[in-house]
Protein backbone atom coordinates (compact mmCIF):
# COMPACT_ATOMS: atom_id res chain seq x y z
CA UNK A 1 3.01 2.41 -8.65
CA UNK A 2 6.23 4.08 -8.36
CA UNK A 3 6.75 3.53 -12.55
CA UNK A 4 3.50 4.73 -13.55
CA UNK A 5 4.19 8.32 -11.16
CA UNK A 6 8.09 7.90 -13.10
CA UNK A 7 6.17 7.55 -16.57
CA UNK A 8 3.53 10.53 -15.21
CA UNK A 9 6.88 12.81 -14.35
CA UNK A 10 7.86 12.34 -18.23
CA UNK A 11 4.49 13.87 -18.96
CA UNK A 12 5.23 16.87 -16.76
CA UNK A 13 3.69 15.61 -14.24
CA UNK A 14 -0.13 15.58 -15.82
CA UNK A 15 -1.74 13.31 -18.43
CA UNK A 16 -5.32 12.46 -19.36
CA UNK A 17 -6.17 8.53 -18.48
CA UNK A 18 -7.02 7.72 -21.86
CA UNK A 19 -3.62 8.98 -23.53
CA UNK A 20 -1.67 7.63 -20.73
CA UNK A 21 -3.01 4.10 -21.59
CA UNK A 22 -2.82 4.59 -25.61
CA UNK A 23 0.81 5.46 -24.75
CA UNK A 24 1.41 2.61 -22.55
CA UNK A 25 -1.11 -0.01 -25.04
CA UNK A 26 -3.32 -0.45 -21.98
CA UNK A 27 -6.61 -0.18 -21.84
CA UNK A 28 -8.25 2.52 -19.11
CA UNK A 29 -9.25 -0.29 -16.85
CA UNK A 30 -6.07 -1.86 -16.67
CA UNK A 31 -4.44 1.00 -15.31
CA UNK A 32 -7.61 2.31 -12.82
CA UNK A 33 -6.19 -0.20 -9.75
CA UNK A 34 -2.66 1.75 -9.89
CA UNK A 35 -4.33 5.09 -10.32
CA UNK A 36 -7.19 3.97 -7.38
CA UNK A 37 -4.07 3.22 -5.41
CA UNK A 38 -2.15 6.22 -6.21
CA UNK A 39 -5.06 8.61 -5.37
CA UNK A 40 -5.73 6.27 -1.66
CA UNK A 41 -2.15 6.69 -0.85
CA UNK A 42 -1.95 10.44 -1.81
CA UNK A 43 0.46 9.87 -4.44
CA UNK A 44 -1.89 11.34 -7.47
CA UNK A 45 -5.24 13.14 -8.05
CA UNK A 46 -7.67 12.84 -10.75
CA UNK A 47 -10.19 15.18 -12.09
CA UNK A 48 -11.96 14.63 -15.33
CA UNK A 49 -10.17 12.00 -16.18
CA UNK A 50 -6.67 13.67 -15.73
CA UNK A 51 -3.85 12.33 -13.24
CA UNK A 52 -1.42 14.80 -11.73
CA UNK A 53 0.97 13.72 -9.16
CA UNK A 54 0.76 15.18 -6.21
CA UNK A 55 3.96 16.59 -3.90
CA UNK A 56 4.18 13.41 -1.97
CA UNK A 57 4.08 11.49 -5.39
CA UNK A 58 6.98 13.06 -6.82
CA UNK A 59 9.20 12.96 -3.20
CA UNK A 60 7.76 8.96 -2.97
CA UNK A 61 8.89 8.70 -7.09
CA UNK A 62 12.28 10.26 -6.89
CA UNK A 63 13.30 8.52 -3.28
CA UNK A 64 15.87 5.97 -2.91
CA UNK A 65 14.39 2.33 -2.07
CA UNK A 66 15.01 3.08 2.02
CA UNK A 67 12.98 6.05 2.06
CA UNK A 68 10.40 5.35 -0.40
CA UNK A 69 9.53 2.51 1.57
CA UNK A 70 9.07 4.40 4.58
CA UNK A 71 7.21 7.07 2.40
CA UNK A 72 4.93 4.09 1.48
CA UNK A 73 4.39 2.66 5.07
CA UNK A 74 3.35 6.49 6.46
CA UNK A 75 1.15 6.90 3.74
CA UNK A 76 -0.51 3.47 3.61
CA UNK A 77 -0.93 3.32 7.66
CA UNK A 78 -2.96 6.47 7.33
CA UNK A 79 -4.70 6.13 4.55
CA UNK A 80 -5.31 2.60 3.52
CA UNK A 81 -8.06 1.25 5.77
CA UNK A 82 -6.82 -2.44 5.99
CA UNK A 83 -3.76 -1.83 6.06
CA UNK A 84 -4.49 0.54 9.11
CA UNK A 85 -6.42 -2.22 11.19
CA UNK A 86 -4.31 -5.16 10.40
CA UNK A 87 -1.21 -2.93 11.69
CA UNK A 88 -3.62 -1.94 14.54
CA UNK A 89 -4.28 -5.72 15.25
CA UNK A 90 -1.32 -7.43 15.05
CA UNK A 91 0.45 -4.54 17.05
CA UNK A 92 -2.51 -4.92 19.75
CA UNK A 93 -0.56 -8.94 20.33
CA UNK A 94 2.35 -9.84 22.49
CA UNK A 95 4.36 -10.97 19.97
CA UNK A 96 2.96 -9.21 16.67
CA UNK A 97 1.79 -11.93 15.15
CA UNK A 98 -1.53 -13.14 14.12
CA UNK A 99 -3.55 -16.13 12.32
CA UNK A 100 -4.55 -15.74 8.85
CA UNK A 101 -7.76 -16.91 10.13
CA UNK A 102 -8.87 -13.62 12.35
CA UNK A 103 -8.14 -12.05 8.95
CA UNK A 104 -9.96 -14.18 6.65
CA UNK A 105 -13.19 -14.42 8.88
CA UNK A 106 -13.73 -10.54 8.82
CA UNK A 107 -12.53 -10.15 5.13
CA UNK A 108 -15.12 -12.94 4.00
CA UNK A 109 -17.99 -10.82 4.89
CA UNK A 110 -17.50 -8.50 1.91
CA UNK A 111 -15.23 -10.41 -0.27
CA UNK A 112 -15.38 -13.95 -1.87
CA UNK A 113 -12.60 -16.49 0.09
CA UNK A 114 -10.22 -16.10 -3.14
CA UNK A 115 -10.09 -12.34 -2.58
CA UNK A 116 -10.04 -12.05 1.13
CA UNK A 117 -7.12 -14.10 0.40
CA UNK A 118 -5.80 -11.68 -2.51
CA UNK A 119 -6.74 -8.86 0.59
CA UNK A 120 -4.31 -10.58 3.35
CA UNK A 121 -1.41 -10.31 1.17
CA UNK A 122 -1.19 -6.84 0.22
CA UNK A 123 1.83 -5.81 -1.90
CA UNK A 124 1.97 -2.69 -0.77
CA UNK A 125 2.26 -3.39 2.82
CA UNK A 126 4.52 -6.03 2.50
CA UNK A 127 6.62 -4.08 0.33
CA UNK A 128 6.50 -1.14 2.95
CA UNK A 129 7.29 -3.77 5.17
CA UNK A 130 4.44 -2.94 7.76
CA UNK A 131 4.06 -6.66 7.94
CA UNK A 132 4.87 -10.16 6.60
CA UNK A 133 2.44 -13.16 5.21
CA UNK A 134 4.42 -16.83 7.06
CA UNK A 135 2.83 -18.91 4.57
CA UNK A 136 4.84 -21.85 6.60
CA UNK A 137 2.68 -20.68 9.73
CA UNK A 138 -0.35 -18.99 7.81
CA UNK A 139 -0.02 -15.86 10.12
CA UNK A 140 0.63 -12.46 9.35
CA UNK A 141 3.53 -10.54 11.20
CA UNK A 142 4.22 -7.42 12.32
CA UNK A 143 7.66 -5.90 10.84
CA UNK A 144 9.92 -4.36 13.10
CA UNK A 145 8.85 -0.98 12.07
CA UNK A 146 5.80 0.90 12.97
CA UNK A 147 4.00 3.93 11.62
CA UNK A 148 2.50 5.85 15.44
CA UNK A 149 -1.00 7.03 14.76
CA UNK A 150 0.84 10.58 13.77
CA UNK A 151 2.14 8.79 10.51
CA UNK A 152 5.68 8.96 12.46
CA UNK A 153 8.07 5.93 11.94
CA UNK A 154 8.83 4.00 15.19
CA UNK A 155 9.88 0.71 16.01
CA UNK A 156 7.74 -2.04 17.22
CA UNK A 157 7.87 -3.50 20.71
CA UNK A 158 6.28 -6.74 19.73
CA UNK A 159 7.91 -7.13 16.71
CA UNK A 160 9.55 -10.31 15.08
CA UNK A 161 13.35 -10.05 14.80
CA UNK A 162 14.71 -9.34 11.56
C-alpha cells in the first residue's frame, strides 16, 4: 500500500486508475484490492475513477517504519471491520489469545474455508502488529499494543510478551 501512495505522490498526489495501471503494466483490477484498501483505511479517495491521497495517506507514506505502523494499526482498528472485532475478541480473553477455530466458524458463513483462511491472516494487521497468526498453535494473538476505541495507542493488559 505504502508504494502505490509513494508512486501516487510522484503523480502529485492524483492520477486516474487507468493511467496509473498503464504506467505500472497492470491491469485496473489488479490494482482495485490496494486502492479498496487504501480508501477503507483512509489513506486515498476515488471519484470517477481518480485516486488522490488523502492527508493521512501522505503522513502514513512519508513515516518512518515505527510510526507508520502505528499509523496503520489506528487506522485499521477503526476502520477495518475484522480487524476491529478480532482485536475486540482476543482483547475480551485473559491472556489475548484465541483459536483459529472461533475465527474460522464465523468467517465461513460468508466466505469459502480457503478464504476465511486468507481472512484470519490479514497482512495488514499483522504488519501493524495488532495481532499474530501461531501457526504452531493455530491461534491468533493479541500484540502487545492496542488501539482504545478513540483510535489512541495503548498497551495491552492481556498481551503476549514480546
Amino acid at each position: 500500500m505504502s508504494g502505490l501512495l509513494e508512486i501516487l505522490e510522484t503523480h502529485g498526489g492524483r492520477e486516474g486508475l487507468h493511467e496509473l495501471a498503464h504506467q505500472l503494466t497492470f491491469e485496473v483490477d489488479d490494482l482495485l484490492p490496494l486502492v479498496d484498501g487504501l480508501q477503507l483505511l483512509g489513506f486515498a479517495d476515488v471519484d470517477r475513477a481518480q485516486i488522490e491521497v488523502t492527508e493521512m495517506g501522505k503522513v502514513f507514506a512519508t513515516a518512518d517504519i515505527d510510526p507508520s505502523k502505528e499509523i496503520f494499526a489506528r487506522q485499521a482498528r477503526q476502520n477495518a471491520p475484522l480487524v476491529r472485532a478480532i482485536c475486540n475478541a482476543l482483547g475480551t480473553t485473559k491472556d489475548g489469545t484465541l483459536g483459529e477455530g472461533f475465527f474460522l466458524d464465523l468467517l465461513r458463513r460468508g466466505f469459502s474455508e480457503e478464504e476465511a483462511r486468507k481472512q484470519i491472516a490479514i497482512d495488514g494487521a499483522r504488519f501493524a502488529e495488532l495481532f499474530a497468526f501461531n501457526a504452531d498453535k493455530r491461534q491468533l494473538e493479541l500484540e502487545i499494543v492496542l488501539v482504545d476505541e478513540n483510535g489512541d495507542l495503548r498497551p495491552s493488559l492481556g498481551a503476549r510478551p514480546g
